[in-house]
Protein backbone atom coordinates (compact mmCIF):
# COMPACT_ATOMS: atom_id res chain seq x y z
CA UNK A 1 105.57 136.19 121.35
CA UNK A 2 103.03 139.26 121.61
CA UNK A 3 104.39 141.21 118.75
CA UNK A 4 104.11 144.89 120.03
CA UNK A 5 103.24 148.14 118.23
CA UNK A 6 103.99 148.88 114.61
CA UNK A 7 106.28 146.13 114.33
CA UNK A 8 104.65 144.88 110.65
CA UNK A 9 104.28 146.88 107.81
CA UNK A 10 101.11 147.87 106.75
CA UNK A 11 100.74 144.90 103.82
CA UNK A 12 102.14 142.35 106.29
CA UNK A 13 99.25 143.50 108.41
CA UNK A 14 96.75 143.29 106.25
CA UNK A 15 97.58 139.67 104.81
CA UNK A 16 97.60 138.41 108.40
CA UNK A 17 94.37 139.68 109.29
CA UNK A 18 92.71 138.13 106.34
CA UNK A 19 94.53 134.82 107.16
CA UNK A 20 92.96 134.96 110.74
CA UNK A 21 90.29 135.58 110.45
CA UNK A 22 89.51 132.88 107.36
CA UNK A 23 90.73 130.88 110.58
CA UNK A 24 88.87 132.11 113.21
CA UNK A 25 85.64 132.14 110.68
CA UNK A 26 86.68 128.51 109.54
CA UNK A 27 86.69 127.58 113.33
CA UNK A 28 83.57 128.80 114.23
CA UNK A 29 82.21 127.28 111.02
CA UNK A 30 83.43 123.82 112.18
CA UNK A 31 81.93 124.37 115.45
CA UNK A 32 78.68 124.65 114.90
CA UNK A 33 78.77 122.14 111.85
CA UNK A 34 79.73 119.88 114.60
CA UNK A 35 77.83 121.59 117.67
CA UNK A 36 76.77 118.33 119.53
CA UNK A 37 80.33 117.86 120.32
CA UNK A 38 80.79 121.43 121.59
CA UNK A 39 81.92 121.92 124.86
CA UNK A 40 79.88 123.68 127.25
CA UNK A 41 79.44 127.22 127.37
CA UNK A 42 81.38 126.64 131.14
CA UNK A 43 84.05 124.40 130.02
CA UNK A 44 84.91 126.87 127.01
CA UNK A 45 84.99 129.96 129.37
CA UNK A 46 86.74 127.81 132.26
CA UNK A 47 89.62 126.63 129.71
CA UNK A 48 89.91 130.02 127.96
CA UNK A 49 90.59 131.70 131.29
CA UNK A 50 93.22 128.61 132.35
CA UNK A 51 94.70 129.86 128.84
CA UNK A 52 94.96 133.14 129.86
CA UNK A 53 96.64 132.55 133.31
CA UNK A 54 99.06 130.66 131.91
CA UNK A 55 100.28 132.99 129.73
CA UNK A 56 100.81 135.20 132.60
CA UNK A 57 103.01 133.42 134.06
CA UNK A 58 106.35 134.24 132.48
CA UNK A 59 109.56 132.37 134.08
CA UNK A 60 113.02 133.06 133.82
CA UNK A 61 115.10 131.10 131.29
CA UNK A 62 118.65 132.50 130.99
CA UNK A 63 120.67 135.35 130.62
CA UNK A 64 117.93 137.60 131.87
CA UNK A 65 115.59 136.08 128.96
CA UNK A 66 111.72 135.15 129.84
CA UNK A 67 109.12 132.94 128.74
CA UNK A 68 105.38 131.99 128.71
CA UNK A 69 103.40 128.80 127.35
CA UNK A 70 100.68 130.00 124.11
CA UNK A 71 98.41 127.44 125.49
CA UNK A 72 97.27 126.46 122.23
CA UNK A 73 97.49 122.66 122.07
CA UNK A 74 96.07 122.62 125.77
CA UNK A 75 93.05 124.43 124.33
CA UNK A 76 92.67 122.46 121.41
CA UNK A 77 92.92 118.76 123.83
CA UNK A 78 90.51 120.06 126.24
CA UNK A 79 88.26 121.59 123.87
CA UNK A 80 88.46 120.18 120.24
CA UNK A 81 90.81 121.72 117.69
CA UNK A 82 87.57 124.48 116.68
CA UNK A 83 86.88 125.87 120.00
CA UNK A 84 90.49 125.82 120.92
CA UNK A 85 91.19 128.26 117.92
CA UNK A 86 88.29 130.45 119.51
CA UNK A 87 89.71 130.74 122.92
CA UNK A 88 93.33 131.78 121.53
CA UNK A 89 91.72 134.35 119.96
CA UNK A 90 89.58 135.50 122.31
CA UNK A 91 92.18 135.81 124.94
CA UNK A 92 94.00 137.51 122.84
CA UNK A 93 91.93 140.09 121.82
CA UNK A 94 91.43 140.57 125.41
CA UNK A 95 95.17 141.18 126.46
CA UNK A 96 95.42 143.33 123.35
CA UNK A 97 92.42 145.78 124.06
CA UNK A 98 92.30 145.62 128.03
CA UNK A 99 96.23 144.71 128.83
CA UNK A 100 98.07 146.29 125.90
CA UNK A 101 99.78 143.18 125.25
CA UNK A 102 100.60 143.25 121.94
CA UNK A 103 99.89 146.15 119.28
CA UNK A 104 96.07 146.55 118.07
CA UNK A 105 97.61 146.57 114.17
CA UNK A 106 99.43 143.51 115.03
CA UNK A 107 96.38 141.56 116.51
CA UNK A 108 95.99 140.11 113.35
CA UNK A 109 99.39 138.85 113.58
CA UNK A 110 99.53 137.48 116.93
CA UNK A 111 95.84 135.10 116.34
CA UNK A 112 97.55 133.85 113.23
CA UNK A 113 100.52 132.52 114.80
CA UNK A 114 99.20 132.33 118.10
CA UNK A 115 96.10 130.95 117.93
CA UNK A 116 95.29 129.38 114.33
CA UNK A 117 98.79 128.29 114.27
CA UNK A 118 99.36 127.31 117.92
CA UNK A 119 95.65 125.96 118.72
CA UNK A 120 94.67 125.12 115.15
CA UNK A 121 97.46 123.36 113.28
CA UNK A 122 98.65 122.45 116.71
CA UNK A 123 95.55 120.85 117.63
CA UNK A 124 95.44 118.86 114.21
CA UNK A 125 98.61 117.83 114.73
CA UNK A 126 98.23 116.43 117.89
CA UNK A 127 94.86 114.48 116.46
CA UNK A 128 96.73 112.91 113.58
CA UNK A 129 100.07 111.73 115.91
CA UNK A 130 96.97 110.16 117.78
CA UNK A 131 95.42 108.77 114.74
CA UNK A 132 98.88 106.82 113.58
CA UNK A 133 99.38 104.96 116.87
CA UNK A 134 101.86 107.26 118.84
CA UNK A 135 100.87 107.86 122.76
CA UNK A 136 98.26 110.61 123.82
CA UNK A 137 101.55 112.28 125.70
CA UNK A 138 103.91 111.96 123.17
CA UNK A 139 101.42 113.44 120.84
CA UNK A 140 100.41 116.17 122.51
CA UNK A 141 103.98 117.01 123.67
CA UNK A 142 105.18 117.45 120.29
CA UNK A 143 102.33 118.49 118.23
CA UNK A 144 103.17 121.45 121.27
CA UNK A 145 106.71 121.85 120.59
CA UNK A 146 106.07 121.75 116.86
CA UNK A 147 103.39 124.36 116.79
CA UNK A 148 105.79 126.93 119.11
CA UNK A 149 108.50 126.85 116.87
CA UNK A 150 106.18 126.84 113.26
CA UNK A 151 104.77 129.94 114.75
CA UNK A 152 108.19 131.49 115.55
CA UNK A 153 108.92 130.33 111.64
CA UNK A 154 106.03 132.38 110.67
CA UNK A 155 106.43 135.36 112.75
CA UNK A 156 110.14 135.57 111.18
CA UNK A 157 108.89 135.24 107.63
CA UNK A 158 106.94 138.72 108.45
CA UNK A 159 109.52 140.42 110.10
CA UNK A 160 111.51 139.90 106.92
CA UNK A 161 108.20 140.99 105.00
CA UNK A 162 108.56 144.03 106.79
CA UNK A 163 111.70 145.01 106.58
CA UNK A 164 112.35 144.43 110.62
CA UNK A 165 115.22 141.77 110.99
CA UNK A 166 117.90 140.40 109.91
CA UNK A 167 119.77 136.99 109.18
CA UNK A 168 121.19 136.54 112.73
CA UNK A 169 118.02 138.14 114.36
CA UNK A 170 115.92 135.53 113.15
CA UNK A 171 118.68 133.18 113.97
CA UNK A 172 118.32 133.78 117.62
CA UNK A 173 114.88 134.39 117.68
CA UNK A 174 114.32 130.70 116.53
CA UNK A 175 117.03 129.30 118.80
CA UNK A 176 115.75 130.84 121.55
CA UNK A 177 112.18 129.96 121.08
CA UNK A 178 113.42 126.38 120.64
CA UNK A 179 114.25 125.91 124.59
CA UNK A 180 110.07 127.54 124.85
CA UNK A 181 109.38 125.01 122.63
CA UNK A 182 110.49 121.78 124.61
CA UNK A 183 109.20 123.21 128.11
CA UNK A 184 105.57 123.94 126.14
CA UNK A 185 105.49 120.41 125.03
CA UNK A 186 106.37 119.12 128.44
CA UNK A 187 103.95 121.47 130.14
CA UNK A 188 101.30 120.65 128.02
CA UNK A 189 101.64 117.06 128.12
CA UNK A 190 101.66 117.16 132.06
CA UNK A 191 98.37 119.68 132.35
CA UNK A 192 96.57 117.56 129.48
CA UNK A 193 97.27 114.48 131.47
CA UNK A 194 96.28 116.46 134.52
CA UNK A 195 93.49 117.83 133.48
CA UNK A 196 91.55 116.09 131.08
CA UNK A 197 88.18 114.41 131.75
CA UNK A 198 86.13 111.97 129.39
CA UNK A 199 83.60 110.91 131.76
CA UNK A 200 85.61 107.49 132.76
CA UNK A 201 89.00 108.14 133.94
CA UNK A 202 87.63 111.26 135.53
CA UNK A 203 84.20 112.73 135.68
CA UNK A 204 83.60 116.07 134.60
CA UNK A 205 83.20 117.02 138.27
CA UNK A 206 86.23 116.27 139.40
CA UNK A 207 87.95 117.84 135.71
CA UNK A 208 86.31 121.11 136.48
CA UNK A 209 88.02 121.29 140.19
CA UNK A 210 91.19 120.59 138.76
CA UNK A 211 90.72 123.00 135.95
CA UNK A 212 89.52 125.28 138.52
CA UNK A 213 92.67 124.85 140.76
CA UNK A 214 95.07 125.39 138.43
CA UNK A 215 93.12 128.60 137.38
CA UNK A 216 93.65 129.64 141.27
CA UNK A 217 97.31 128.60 141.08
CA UNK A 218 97.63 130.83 137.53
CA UNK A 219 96.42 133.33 139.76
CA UNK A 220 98.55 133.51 143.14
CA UNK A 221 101.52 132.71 140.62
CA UNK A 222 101.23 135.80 138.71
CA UNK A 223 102.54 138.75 141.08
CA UNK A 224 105.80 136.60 140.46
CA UNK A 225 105.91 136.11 137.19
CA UNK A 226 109.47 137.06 135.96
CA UNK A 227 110.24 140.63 135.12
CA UNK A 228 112.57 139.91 132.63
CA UNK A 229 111.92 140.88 128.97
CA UNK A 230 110.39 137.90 127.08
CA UNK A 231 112.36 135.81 124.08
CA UNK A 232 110.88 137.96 121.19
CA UNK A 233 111.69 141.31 123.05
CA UNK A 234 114.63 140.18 124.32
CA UNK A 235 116.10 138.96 120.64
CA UNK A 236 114.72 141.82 119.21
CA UNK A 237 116.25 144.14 121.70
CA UNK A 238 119.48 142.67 121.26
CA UNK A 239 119.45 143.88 117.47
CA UNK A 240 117.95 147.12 118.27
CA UNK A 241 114.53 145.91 116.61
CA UNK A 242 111.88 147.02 119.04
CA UNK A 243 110.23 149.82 117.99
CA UNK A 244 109.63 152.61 120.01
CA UNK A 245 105.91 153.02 119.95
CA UNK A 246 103.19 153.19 122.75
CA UNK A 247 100.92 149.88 122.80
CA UNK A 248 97.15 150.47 122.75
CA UNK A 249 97.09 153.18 125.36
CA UNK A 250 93.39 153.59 125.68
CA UNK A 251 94.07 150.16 127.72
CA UNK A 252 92.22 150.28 131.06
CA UNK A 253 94.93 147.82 132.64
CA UNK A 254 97.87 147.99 130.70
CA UNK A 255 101.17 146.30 131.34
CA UNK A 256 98.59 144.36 133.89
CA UNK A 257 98.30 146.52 136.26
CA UNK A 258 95.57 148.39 137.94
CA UNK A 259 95.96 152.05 138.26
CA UNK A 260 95.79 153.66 141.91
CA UNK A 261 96.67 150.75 143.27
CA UNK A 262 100.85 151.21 145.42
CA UNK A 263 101.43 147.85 145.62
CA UNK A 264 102.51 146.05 142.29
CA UNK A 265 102.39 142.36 143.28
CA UNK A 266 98.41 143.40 144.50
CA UNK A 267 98.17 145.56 141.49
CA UNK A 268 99.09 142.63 138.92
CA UNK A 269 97.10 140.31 141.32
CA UNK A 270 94.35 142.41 140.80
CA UNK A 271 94.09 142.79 137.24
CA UNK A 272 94.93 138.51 136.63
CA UNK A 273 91.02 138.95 138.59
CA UNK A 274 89.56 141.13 136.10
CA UNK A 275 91.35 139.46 132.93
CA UNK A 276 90.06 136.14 134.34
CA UNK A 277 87.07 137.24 135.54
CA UNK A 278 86.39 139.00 131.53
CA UNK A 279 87.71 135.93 129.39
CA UNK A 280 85.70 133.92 131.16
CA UNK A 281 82.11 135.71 130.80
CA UNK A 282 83.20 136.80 127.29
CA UNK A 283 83.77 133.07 126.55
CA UNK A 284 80.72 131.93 128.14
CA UNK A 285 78.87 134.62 126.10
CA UNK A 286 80.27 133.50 123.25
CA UNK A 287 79.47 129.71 123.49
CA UNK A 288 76.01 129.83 124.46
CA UNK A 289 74.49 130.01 121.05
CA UNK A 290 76.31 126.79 119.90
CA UNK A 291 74.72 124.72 122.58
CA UNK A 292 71.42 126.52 122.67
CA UNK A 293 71.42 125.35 118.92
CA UNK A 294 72.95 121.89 119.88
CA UNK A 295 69.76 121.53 122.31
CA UNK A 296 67.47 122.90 119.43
């Protein structure tokens, strides 16, 4: 769902970076209004970097169509709706700048639907199926679902802003994302479940190793990712949509790979290292100061 290089107009642009980042601001806000129930500096850079392997993983669907899970309700259940928001958008910024996923003018774009949409209203979603009675599972699994396709609904409503698809283009677009949508809320529901940890069920000890494993999974998975073009290309494509320009190209690793290196499945392997290895410190980094000021 990485929308790529001057695919929004210039106003669309602009309106969805100031939405973001009232989001991301709004986020951070909460967080440290609400800093004694921060996660740790460790758990936020562990989970961000889950999110980002996951997203790596693309798998084949149909008709030579791919996929990934956003990862945004995950975030939000391990980390609290705030923080979850924050490592959307911090991963990515990361596979913008470092990976060239996803144009640098449409950044704005891609945290609004990806990460205040799919983390954020996701996340609140999931809290207030919680809230009414329905199952932790069910909640998250379709507070998941939901958030995929409202973000696809958004995405579409800029498109048409800028001038860049059509009636049956958007049609397919959100019929395609729909079958994303149902295998993100079943994913998500099974890693929640999987790994979650409050400290009874399952000690933070043990939630960390199975955060950790699943991280190491992400990362032996991803030389095999599919090579097919993902839904948004791929429905795009089919309308002659795509536009034709370079992504970021001062990207060190773009189109996750590592320059010099022959071998593509080690070359991919080797830059899922250095995107992990990044989101994590970044996201450590970054949540410091709220605990620091929790422990103040």
């Amino acid at each position: 769902m990485h929308i790529p290089s001057e695919m929004l107009s210039t106003p669309v642009c602009s309106v969805s970076v100031a939405v973001a980042i009232a989001g991301v601001v709004t986020a951070a806000v909460s967080l440290f209004k609400r800093r004694a129930a921060a996660p740790s500096a460790f758990k936020f850079a562990l989970v961000s970097a889950v999110v980002f392997g996951v997203q790596m993983l693309n798998y084949p669907i149909f008709s030579g169509i791919s996929g990934h899970l956003i990862g945004g309700v995950f975030a939000a259940a391990m980390l609290g709706v705030p923080a979850g928001v924050l490592a959307l958008a911090l991963v990515l910024t990361i596979q913008t700048f470092l990976f060239a996923d996803g144009g640098v003018m449409m950044l704005g774009a891609n945290v609004l639907n990806m990460a205040v949409i799919g983390a954020g209203f996701g996340g609140w979603l999931r809290a207030k199926l919680i809230q009414r009675g329905l199952g932790a599972h069910w909640s998250t699994g379709i507070a998941a679902a939901v958030s995929v396709e409202l973000a696809v609904l958004v995405l579409a409503v800029q498109l048409v802003a800028s001038g860049q698809a059509t009636l049956p283009a958007i049609s397919l677009l959100v019929a395609v994302h729909a079958v994303l949508a149902v295998v993100e809320g079943f994913a998500t529901a099974l890693l929640v479940n999987v790994c979650a940890f409050d400290g009874v069920r399952r000690t933070a000890k043990s939630g960390y190793a199975v955060l950790s494993g699943l991280l190491i999974a992400c990362l032996a998975l991803a030389p095999f990712a599919s090579a097919f073009p993902d839904a948004f290309e791929w429905a795009m494509d089919r309308f002659s949509l795509l536009p034709g320009a370079p992504e970021f190209v001062h990207a060190p690793f773009a189109d996750y790979a590592v320059s010099g290196v022959g071998n593509e499945m080690v070359s991919v392997f080797l830059a899922a290292i250095v995107g992990v290895l990044v989101v994590s410190g970044l996201g450590y980094v970054l949540m410091l100061p709220v605990r620091e000021k929790s422990r103040g």
